[in-house]
Protein backbone atom coordinates (compact mmCIF):
# COMPACT_ATOMS: atom_id res chain seq x y z
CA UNK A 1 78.51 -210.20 -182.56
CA UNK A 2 79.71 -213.71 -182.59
CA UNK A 3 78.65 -214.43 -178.75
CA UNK A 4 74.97 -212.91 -179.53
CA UNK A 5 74.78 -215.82 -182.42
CA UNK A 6 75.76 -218.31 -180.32
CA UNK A 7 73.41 -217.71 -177.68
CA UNK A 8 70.27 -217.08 -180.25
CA UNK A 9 71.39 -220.75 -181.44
CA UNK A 10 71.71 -222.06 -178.29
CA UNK A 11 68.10 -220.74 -177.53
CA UNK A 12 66.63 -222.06 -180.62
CA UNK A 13 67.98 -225.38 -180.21
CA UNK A 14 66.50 -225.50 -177.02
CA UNK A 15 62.98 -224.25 -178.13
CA UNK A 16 62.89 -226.76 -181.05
CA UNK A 17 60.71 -229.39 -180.73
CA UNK A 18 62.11 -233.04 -180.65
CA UNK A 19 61.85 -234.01 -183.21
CA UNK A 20 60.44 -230.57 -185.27
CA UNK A 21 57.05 -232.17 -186.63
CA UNK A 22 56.70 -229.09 -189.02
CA UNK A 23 58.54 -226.27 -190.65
CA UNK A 24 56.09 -223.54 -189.31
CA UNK A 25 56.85 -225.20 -186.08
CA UNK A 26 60.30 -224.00 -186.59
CA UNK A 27 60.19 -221.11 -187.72
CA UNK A 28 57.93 -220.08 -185.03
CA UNK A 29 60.20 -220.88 -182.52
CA UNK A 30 63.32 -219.24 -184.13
CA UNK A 31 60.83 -216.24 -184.33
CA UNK A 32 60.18 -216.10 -180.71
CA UNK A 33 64.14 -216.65 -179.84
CA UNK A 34 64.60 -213.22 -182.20
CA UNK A 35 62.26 -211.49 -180.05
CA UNK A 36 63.81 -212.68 -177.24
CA UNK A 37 67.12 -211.49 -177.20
CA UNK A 38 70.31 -213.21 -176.47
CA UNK A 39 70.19 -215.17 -173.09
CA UNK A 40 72.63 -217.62 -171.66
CA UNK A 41 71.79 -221.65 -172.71
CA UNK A 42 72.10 -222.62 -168.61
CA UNK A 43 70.38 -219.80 -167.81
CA UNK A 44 72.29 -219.43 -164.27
CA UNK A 45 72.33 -215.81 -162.73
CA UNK A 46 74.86 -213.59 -163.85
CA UNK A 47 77.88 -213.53 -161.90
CA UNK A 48 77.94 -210.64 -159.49
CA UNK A 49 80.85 -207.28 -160.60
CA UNK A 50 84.55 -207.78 -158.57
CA UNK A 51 84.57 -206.00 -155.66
CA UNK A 52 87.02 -202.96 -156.06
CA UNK A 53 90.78 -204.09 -153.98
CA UNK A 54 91.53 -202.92 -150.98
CA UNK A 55 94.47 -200.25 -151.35
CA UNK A 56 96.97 -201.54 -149.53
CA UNK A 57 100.08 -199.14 -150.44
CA UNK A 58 98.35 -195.54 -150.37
CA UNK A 59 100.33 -192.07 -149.92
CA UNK A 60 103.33 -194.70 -149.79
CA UNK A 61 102.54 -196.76 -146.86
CA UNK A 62 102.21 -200.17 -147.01
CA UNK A 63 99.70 -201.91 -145.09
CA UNK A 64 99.85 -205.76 -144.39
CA UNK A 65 96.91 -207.69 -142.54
CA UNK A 66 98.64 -209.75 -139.53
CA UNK A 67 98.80 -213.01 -141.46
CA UNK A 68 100.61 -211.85 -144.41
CA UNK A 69 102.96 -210.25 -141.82
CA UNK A 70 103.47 -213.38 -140.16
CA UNK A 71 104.29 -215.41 -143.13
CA UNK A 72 106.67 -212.77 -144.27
CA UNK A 73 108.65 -213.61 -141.00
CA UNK A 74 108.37 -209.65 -140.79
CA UNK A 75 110.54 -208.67 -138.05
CA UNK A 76 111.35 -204.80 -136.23
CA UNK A 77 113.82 -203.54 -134.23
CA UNK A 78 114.02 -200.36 -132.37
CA UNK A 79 117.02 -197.89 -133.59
CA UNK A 80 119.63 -197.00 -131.08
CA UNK A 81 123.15 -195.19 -130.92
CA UNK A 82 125.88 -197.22 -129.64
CA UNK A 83 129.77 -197.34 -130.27
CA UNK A 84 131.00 -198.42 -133.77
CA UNK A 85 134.55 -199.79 -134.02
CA UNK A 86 135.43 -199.30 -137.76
CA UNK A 87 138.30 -201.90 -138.59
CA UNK A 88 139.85 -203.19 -141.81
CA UNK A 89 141.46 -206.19 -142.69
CA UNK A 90 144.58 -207.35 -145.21
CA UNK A 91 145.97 -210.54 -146.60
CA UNK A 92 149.41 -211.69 -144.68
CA UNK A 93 152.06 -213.76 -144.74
CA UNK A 94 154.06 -215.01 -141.60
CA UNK A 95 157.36 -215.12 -142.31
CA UNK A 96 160.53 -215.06 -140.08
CA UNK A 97 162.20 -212.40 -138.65
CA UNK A 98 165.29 -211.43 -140.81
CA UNK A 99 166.57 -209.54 -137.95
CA UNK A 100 167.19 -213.21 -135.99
CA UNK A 101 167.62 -214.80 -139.40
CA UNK A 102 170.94 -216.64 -140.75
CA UNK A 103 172.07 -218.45 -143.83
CA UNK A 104 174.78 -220.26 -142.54
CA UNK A 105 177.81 -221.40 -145.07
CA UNK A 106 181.20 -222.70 -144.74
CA UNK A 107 184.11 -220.60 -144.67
CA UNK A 108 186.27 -222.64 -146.43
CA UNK A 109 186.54 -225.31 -148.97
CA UNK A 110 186.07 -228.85 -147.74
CA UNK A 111 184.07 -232.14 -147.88
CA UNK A 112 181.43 -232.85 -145.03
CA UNK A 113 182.66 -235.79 -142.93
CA UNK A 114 179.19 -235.70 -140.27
CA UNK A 115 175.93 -233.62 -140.24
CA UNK A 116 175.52 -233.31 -136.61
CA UNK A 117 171.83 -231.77 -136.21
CA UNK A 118 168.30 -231.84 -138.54
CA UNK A 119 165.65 -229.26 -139.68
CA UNK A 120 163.76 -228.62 -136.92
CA UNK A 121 166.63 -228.98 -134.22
CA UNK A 122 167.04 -226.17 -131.63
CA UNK A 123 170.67 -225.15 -130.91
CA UNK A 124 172.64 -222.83 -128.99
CA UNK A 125 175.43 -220.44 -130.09
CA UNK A 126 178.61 -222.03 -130.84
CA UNK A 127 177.35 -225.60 -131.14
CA UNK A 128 177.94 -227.50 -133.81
CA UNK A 129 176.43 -228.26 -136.37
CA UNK A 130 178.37 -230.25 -139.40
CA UNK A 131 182.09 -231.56 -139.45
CA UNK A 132 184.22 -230.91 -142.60
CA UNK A 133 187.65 -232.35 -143.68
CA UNK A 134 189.59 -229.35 -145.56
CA UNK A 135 192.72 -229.23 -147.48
CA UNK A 136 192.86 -225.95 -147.74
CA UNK A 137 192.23 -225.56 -143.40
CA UNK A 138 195.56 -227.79 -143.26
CA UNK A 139 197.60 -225.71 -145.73
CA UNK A 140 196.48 -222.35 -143.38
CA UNK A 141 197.41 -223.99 -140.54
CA UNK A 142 201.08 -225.01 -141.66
CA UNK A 143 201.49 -221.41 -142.91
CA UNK A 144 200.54 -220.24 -139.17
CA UNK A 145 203.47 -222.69 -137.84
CA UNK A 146 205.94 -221.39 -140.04
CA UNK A 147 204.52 -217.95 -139.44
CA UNK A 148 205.18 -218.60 -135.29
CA UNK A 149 208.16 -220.54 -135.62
CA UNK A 150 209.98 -217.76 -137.74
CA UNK A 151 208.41 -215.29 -134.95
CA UNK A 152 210.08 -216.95 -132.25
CA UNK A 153 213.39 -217.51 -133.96
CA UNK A 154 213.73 -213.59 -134.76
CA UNK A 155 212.77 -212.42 -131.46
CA UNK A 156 215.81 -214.77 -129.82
CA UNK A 157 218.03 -213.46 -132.48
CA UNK A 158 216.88 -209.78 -131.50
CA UNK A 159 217.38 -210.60 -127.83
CA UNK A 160 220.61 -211.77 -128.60
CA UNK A 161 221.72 -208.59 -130.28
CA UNK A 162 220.45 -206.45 -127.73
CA UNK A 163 222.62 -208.20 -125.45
CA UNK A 164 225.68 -208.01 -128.06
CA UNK A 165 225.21 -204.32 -128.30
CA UNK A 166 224.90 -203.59 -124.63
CA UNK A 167 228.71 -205.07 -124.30
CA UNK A 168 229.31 -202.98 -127.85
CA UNK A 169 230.04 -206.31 -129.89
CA UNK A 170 228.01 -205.54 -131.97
CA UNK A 171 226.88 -202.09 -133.96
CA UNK A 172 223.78 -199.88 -133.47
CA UNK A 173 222.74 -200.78 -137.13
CA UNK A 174 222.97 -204.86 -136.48
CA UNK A 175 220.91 -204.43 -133.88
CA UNK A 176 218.23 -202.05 -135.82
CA UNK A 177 218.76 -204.83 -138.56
CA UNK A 178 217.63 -207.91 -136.47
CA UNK A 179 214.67 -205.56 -134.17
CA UNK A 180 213.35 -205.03 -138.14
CA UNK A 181 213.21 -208.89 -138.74
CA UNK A 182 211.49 -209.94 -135.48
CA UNK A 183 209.00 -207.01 -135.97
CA UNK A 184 208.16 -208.84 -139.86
CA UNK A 185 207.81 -212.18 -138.46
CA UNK A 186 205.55 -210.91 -135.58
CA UNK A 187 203.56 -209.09 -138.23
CA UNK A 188 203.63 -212.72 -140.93
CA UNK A 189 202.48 -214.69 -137.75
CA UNK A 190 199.60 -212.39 -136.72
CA UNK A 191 198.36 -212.55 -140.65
CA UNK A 192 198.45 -216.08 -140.52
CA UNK A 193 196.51 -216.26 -137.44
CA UNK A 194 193.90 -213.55 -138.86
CA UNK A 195 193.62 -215.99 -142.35
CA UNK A 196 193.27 -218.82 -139.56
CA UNK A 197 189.87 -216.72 -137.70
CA UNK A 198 188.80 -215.87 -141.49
CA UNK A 199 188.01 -219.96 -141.98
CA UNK A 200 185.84 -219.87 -138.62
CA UNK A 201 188.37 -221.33 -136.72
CA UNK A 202 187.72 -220.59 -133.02
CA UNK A 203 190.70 -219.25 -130.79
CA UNK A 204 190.47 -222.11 -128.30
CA UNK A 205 191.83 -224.48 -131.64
CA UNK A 206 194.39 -221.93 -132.44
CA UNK A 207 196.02 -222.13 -129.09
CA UNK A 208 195.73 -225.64 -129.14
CA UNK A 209 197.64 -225.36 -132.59
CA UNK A 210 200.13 -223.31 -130.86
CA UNK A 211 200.72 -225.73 -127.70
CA UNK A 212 200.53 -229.30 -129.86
CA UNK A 213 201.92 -228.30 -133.02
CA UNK A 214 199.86 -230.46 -134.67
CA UNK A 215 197.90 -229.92 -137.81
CA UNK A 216 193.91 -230.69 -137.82
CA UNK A 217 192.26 -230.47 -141.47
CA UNK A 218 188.99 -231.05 -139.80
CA UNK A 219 186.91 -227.88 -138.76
CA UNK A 220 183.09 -227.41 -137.32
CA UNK A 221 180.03 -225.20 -139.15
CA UNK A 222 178.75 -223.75 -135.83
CA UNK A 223 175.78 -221.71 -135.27
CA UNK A 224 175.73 -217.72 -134.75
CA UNK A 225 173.09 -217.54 -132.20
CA UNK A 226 170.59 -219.89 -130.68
CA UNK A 227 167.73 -220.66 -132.73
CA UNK A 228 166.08 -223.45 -134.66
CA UNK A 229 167.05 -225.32 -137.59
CA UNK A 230 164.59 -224.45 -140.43
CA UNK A 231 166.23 -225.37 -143.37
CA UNK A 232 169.50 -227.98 -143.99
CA UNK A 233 171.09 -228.85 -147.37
CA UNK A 234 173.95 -230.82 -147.06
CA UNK A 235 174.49 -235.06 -146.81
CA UNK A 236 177.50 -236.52 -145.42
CA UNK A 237 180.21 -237.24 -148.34
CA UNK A 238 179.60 -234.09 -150.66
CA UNK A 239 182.39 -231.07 -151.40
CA UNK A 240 181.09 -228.16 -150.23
CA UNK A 241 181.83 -224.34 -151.70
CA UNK A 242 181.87 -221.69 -149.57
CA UNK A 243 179.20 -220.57 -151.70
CA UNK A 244 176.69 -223.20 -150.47
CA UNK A 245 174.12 -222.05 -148.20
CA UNK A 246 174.17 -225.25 -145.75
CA UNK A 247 171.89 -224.12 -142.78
CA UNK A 248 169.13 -221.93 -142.12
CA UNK A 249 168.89 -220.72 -138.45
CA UNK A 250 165.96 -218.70 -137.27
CA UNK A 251 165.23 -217.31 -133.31
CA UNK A 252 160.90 -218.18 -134.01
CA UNK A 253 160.32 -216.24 -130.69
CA UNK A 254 158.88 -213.25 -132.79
CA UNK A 255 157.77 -213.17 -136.27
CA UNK A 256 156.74 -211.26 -138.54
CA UNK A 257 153.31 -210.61 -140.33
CA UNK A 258 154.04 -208.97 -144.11
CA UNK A 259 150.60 -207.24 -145.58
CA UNK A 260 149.25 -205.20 -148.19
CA UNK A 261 147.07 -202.58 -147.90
CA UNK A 262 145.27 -201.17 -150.44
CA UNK A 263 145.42 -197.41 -151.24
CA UNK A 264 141.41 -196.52 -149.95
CA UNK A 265 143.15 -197.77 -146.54
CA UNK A 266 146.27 -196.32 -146.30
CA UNK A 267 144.69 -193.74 -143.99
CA UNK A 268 144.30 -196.61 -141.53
CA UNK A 269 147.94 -196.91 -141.14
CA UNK A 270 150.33 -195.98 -138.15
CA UNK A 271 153.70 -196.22 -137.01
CA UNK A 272 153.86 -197.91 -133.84
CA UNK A 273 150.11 -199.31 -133.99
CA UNK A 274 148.88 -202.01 -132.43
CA UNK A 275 147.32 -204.51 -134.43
CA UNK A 276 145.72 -208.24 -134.82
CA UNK A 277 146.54 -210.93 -136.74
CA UNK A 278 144.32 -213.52 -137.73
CA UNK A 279 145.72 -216.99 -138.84
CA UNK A 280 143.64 -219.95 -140.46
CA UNK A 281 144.82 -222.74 -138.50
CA UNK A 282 143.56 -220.84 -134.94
CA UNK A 283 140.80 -218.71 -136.59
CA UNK A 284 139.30 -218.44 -132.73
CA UNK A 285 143.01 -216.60 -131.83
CA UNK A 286 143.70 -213.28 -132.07
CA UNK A 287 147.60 -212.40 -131.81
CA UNK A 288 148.65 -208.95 -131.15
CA UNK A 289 151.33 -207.03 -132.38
CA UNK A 290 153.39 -203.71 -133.58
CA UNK A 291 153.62 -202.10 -136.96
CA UNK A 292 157.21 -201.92 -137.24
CA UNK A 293 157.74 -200.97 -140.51
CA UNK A 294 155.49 -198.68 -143.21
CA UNK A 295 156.48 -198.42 -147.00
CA UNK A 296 156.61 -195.19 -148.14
CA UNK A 297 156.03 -195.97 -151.85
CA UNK A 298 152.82 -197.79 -153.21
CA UNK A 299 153.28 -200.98 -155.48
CA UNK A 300 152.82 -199.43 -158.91
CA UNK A 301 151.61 -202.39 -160.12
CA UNK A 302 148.87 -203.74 -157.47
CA UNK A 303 148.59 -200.49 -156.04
CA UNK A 304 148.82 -201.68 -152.51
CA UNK A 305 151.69 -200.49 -149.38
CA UNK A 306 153.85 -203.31 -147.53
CA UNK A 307 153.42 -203.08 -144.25
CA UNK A 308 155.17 -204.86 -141.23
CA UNK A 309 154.16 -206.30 -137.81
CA UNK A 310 156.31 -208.10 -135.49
CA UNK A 311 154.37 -210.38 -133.06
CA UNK A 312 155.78 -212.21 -130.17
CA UNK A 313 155.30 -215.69 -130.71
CA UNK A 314 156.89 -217.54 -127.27
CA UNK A 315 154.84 -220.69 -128.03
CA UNK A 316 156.10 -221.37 -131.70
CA UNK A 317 152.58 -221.20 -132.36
CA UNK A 318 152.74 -219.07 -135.55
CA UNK A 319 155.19 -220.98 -138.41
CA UNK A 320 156.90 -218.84 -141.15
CA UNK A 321 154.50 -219.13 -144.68
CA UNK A 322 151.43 -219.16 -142.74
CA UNK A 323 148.63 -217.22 -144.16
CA UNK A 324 147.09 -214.59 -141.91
CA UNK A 325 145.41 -211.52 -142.16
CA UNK A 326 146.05 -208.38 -140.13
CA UNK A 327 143.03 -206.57 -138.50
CA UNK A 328 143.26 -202.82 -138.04
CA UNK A 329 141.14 -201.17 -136.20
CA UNK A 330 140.12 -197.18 -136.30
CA UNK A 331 139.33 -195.09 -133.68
CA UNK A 332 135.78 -195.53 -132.20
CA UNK A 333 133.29 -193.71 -132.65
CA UNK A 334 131.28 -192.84 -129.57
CA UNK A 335 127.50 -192.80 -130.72
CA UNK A 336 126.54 -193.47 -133.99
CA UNK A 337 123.13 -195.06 -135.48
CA UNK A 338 123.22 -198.38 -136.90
CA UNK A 339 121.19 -200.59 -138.25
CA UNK A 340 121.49 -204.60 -139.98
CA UNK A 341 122.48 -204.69 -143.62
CA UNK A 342 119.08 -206.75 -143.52
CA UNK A 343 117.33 -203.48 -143.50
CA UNK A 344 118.36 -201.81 -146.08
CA UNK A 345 116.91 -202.41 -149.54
CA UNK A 346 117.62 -200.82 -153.10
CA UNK A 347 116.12 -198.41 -154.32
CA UNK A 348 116.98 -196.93 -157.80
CA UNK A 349 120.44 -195.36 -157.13
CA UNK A 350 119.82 -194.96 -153.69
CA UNK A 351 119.08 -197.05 -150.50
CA UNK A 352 115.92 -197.37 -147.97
CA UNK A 353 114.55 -199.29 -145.20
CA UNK A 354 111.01 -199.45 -143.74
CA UNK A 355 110.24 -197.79 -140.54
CA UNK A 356 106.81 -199.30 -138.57
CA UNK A 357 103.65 -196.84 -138.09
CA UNK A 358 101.31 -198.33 -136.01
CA UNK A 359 101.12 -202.31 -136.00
CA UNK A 360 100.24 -202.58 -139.78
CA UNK A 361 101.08 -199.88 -141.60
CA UNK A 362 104.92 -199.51 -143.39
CA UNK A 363 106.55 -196.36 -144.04
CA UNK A 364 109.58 -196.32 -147.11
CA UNK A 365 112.31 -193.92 -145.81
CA UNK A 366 115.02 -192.77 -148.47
CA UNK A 367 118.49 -193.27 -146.60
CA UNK A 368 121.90 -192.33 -146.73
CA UNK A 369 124.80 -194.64 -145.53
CA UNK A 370 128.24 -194.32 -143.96
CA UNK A 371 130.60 -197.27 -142.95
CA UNK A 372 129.18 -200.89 -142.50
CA UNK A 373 130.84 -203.61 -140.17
CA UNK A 374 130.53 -206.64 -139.15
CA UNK A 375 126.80 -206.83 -140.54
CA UNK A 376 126.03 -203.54 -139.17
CA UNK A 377 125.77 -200.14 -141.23
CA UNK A 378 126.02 -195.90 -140.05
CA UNK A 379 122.66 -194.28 -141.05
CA UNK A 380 123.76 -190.92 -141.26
CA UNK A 381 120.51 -189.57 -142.78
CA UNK A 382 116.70 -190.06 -143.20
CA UNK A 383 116.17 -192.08 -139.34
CA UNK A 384 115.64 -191.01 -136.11
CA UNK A 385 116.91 -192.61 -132.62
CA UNK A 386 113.44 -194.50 -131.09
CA UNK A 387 112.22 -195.53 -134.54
CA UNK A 388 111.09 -199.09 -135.15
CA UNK A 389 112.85 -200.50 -138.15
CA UNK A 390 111.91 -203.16 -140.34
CA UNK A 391 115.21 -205.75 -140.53
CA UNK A 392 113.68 -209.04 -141.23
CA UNK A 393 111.38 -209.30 -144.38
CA UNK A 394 111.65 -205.80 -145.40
CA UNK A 395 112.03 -207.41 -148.97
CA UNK A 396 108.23 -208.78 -148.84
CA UNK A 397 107.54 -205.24 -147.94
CA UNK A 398 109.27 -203.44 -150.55
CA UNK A 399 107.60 -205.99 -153.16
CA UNK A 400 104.23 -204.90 -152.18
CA UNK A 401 105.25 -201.67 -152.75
CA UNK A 402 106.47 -202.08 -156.25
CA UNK A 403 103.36 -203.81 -157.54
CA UNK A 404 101.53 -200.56 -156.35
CA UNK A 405 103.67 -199.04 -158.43
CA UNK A 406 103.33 -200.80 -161.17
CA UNK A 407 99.25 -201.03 -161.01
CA UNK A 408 98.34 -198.11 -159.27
CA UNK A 409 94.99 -198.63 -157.31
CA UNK A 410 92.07 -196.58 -159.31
């Protein structure tokens, strides 16, 4: 009602006569404008009905002209079966192998007179590597002496009874008496001797005790077996215990890689498996090794499995606290059909992709999925080998789709 006033105004002003010279004048014309009608002040021709839209998403396929699918970057690619090499990967740790591992201490009480090698040293077995001056190492030794020297004094005195008692100057039981002696002070001097091995003193420096005679309070930390020097913590001047961890001696040749899997994976997992291992300083490597040890309890806590792989590291290449990850790998599968992750879209609480009809024309397929790798996924239902699959711009597509959903075409 309010648009048919405005126009009869706008016609009357129009019909009025400027200026008005007379009230009949003007009533005359508002008469006419009443007969009239209501028409538009510019009087331009109406403005032709919308054409009805195009459907573009009917029975479920969409249709795209050829620019819209070239600015969508729309792109298809023909589905195939190939081989699919499942594999799984864990956070690691490279740590040394405790197997060629060794906390090296001192045997015996003493203060360190010389360090003689550094973190980071190779060394062979037996060499030294700190000097100590121990009291205690002096005292053993003089015990040994006495030990040997009261050895050597009862087997002379046994000798000389034998000899007594072969010209009967002497009785059966003197003789018993004196073989009794030398047998204790054989037994004192091979205790002594033992204490003497017990302080990590070598046999060559107990026979040189024996010939010289001579007391040495000095004696050498050596190492086990040939390694490298990862770890030192003693200074020249300090008392050490023989509590004190003073070296740590690692063979680096092989190492070992400590994971967790988590439970969903634990069917991955094999005794004797080969494996990969990934490290962040050569992410280009890949270093293979063997599962050498599987837990056979779950961490209650994280609910994950320790696992173990010893890799062979000749090159030093790998250093112990490295982060790594271990790749797994499952058995291949022979011929399966895969498509991008690019593909597939969501679709309520399922998934789909877009398979091609013609050069145009878009057809939603309802899928379902197995395992996805490496930017690949199974499609183990609703696709068949040959079909040409949307994976770039499927998106655009699936938009279309949903505003025919939303405003159905009449």
């Amino acid at each position: 009602m309010t648009d048919r006033v405005a126009a009869l105004t706008c016609e009357f002003r129009r019909l009025l006569p400027r200026p008005a010279r007379s009230l009949h004048l003007a009533g005359r014309a508002l008469l006419v404008v009443l007969l009239m009608g209501p028409v538009g002040c510019d009087r331009d021709p109406g403005v032709p009905p919308a054409a009805k839209p195009v459907t573009r998403a009917a029975d479920g396929i969409v249709q795209l002209t050829a620019a819209e699918i070239g600015r969508a970057g729309i792109q298809v690619q023909r589905a195939a079966t190939e081989p699919f090499v499942l594999h799984r990967e864990f956070p690691a740790t490279v740590q040394a192998n405790e197997n060629e591992l060794a906390e090296v201490t001192t045997l015996i009480r003493g203060r360190v007179v010389d360090v003689l090698v550094d973190a980071g040293k190779d060394v062979k077995k037996g060499e030294r590597l700190a000097l100590l001056d121990s009291t205690d190492l002096g005292m053993a030794e003089g015990v040994y002496l006495k030990a040997t020297a009261r050895q050597h004094e009862a087997q002379l005195a046994h000798e000389r009874a034998a000899n007594l008692h072969e010209h009967r100057a002497i009785s059966l039981a003197e003789l018993q008496r004196r073989e009794a002696e030398m047998k204790t002070a054989q037994a004192e001097a091979r205790e002594a001797g033992h204490r003497l091995r017990l302080l990590g003193v070598p046999d060559q420096e107990i026979q040189r005790l024996e010939r010289e005679r001579t007391i040495r309070s000095d004696i050498a930390i050596r190492a086990p077996f040939a390694g490298r020097v990862i770890m030192r913590n003693l200074t020249r001047g300090e008392v050490v215990e023989t509590s004190r961890n003073c070296f740590t001696i690692a063979d680096l040749s092989d190492v070992w890689v400590i994971a967790s899997v988590p439970e969903k994976d634990v069917q991955f997992i094999h005794p004797n498996q080969t494996v990969h291992v990934i490290v962040a300083a050569y992410p280009h490597s890949l270093f293979s090794g063997r599962m050498t040890y599987i837990s056979d309890v779950l961490d209650p806590t994280t609910r994950t499995m320790r696992i173990r792989v010893t890799v062979p590291n000749p090159d030093r290449a790998l250093k112990p606290e490295m982060f790594a990850m271990v790749r797994v790998d499952a058995s291949p599968q022979p011929a399966v059909l895969t498509v991008p992750l690019s593909a597939i879209q969501q679709e309520g609480g399922g998934k789909m992709l877009f398979v091609r009809q013609g050069e145009n024309r878009f057809e939603p397929r309802r899928v379902q999925l197995g395992d996805e790798q490496d930017g690949q996924v199974i499609v183990l239902e609703g696709l068949r080998e040959g079909e040409d699959v949307v994976v770039k711009g499927a998106f655009a597509i699936k938009s279309e789709l949903d505003i025919h959903k939303i405003e159905p075409t009449q």
